[in-house]
Protein backbone atom coordinates (compact mmCIF):
# COMPACT_ATOMS: atom_id res chain seq x y z
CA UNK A 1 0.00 0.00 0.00
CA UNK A 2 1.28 3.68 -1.07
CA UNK A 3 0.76 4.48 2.98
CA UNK A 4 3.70 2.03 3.95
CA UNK A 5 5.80 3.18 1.27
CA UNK A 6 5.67 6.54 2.05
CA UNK A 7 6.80 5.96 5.45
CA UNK A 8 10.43 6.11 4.80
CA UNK A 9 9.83 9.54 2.58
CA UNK A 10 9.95 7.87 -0.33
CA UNK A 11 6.63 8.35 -2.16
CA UNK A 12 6.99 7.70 -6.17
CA UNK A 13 9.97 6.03 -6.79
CA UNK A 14 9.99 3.21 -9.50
CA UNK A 15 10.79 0.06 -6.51
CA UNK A 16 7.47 1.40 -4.79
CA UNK A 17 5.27 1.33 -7.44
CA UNK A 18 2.23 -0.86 -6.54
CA UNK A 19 -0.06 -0.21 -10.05
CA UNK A 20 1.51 -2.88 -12.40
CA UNK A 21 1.23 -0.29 -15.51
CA UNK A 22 2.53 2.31 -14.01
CA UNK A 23 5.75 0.07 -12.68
CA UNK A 24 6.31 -1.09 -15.79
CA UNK A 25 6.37 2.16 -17.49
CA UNK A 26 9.02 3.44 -15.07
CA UNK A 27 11.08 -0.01 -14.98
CA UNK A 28 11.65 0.16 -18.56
CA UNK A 29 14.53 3.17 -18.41
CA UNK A 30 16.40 0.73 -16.10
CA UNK A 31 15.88 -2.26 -18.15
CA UNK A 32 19.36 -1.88 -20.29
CA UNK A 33 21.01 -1.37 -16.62
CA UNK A 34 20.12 -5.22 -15.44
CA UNK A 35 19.90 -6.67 -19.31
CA UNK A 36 21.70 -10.46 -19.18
CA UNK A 37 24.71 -8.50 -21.47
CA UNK A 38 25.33 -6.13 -18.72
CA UNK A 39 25.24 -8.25 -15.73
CA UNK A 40 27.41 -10.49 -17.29
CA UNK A 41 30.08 -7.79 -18.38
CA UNK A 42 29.80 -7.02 -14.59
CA UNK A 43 30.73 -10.43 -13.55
CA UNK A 44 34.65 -9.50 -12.16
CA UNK A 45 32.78 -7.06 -8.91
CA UNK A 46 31.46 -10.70 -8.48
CA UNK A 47 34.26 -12.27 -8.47
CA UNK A 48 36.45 -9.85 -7.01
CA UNK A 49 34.36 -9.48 -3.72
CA UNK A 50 33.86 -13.50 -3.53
CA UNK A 51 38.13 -13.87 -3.74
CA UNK A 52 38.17 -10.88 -1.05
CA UNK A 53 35.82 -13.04 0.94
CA UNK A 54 37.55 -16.57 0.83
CA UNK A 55 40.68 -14.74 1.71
CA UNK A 56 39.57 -12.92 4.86
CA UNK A 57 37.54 -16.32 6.02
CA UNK A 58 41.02 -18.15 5.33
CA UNK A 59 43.16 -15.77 6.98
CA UNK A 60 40.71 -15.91 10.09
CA UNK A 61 41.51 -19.45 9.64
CA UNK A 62 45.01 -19.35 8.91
CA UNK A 63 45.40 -16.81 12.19
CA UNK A 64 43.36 -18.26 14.66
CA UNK A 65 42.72 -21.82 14.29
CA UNK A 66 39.28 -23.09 16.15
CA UNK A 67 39.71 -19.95 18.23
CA UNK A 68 37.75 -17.60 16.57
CA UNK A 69 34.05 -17.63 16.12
CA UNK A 70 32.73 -15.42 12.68
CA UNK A 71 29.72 -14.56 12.19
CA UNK A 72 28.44 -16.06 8.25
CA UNK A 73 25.76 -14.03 8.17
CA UNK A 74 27.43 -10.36 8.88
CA UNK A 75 30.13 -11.60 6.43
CA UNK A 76 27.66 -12.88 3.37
CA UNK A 77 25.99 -9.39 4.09
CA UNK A 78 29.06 -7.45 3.68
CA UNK A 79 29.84 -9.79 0.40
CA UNK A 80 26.06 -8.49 -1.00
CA UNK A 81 26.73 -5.15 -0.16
CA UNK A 82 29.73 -5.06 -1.72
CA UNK A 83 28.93 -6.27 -4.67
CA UNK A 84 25.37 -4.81 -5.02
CA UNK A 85 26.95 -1.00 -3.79
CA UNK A 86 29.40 -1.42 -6.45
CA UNK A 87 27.45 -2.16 -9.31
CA UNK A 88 24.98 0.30 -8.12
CA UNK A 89 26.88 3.27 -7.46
CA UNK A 90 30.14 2.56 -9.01
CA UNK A 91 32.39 2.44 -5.69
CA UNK A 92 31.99 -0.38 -3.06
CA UNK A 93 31.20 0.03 0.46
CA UNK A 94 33.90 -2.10 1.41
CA UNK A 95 32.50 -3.63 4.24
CA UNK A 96 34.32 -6.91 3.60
CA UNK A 97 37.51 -4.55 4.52
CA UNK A 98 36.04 -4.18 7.90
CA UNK A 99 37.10 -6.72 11.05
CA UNK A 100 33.72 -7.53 11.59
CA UNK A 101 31.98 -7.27 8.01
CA UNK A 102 30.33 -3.72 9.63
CA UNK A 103 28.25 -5.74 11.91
CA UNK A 104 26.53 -2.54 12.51
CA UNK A 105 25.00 -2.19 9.24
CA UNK A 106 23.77 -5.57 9.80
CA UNK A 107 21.99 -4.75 13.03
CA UNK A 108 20.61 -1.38 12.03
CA UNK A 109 18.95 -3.39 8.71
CA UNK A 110 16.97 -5.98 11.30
CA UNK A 111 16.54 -2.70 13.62
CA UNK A 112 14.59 -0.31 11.31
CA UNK A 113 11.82 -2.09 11.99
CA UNK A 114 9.77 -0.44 15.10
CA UNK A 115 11.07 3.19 13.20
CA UNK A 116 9.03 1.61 10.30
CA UNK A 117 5.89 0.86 12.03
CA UNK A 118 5.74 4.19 13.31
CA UNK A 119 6.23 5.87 10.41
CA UNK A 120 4.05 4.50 8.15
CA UNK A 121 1.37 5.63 10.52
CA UNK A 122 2.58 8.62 11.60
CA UNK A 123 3.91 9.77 8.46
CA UNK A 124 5.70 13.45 9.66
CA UNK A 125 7.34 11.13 11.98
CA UNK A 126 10.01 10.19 9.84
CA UNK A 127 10.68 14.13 7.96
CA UNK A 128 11.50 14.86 11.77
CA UNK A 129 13.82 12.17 12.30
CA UNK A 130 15.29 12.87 8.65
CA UNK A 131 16.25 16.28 9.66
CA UNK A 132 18.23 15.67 12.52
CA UNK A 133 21.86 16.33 12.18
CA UNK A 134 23.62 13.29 12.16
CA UNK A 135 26.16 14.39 15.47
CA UNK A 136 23.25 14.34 17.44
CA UNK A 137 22.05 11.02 16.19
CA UNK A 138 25.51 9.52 16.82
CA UNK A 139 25.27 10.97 20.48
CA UNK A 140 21.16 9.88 21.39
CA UNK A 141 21.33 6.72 20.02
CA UNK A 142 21.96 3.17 21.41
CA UNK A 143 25.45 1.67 20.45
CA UNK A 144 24.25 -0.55 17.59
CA UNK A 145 22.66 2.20 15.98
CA UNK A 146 25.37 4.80 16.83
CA UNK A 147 27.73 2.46 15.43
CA UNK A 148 26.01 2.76 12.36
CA UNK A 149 25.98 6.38 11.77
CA UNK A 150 29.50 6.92 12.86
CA UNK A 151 30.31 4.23 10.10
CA UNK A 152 28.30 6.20 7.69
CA UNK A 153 29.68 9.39 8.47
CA UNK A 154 33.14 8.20 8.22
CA UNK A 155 32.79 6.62 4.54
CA UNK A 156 31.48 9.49 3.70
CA UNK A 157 27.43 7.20 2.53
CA UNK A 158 25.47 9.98 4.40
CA UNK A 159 21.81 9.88 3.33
């Protein structure tokens, strides 16, 4: 429904399109961006982030043999993002670089969703929220979330 889409500010764009004419109509300018002839010619990010992944996992290995405990998940995320950020936007986010695959992006992406529920009914909500600087976000919020904007703000992928 458009009044759960809006609640993250985003009213219109192409991914929130619920009328099946209407999606199609703005799906087709990004059609040539995901064609089969594209993806493929994209395939090194691919491989790229998988070899940066198997060498981290190893080197874990290689360093701290049944002593260490990583956490798959937080590490296939980082691989996604990567990869997806990359393709997307043309530089990665390079979370695979990070000691713990940026955990915290991880647990702000299974957090957003209380903000969510809030804002899709109370719909000014979220423009409030939006328009808080970021410092005072960093210094308010709990230390999973914190973590999370102070990772943001240091790569520079402020929203």
């Amino acid at each position: 429904y458009a009044w759960v889409w809006d609640a993250w500010g985003a009213a219109g764009p192409t991914i929130h399109t619920s009328e099946h004419e209407r999606h199609r109509a703005r799906r087709q300018p990004l059609a040539p961006f995901f064609s089969k002839a594209k993806v493929t010619n994209q395939q090194d990010i691919i491989r790229r982030n998988a070899d940066k992944l198997c060498h981290r996992l190893s080197k874990i290995a290689a360093d701290t043999p049944g002593k260490r405990i990583v956490n798959l998940g937080a590490a296939i995320s980082a691989f996604s993002r990567d990869v997806s950020f990359e393709y997307t936007l043309g530089r990665g986010h390079n979370s695979l670089d990070s000691e713990d695959f940026d955990l915290a992006v991880l647990h702000l992406a299974r957090g957003v969703g209380p903000l969510w529920r809030v804002t899709k009914h109370v719909g000014p909500v979220f423009h409030v929220v939006n328009r808080v600087p970021l410092d005072w976000m960093i210094w308010i919020l709990d230390e999973k979330t914190r973590s999370f904007f102070t990772h943001m703000k240091v790569t520079n992928y402020i929203f």
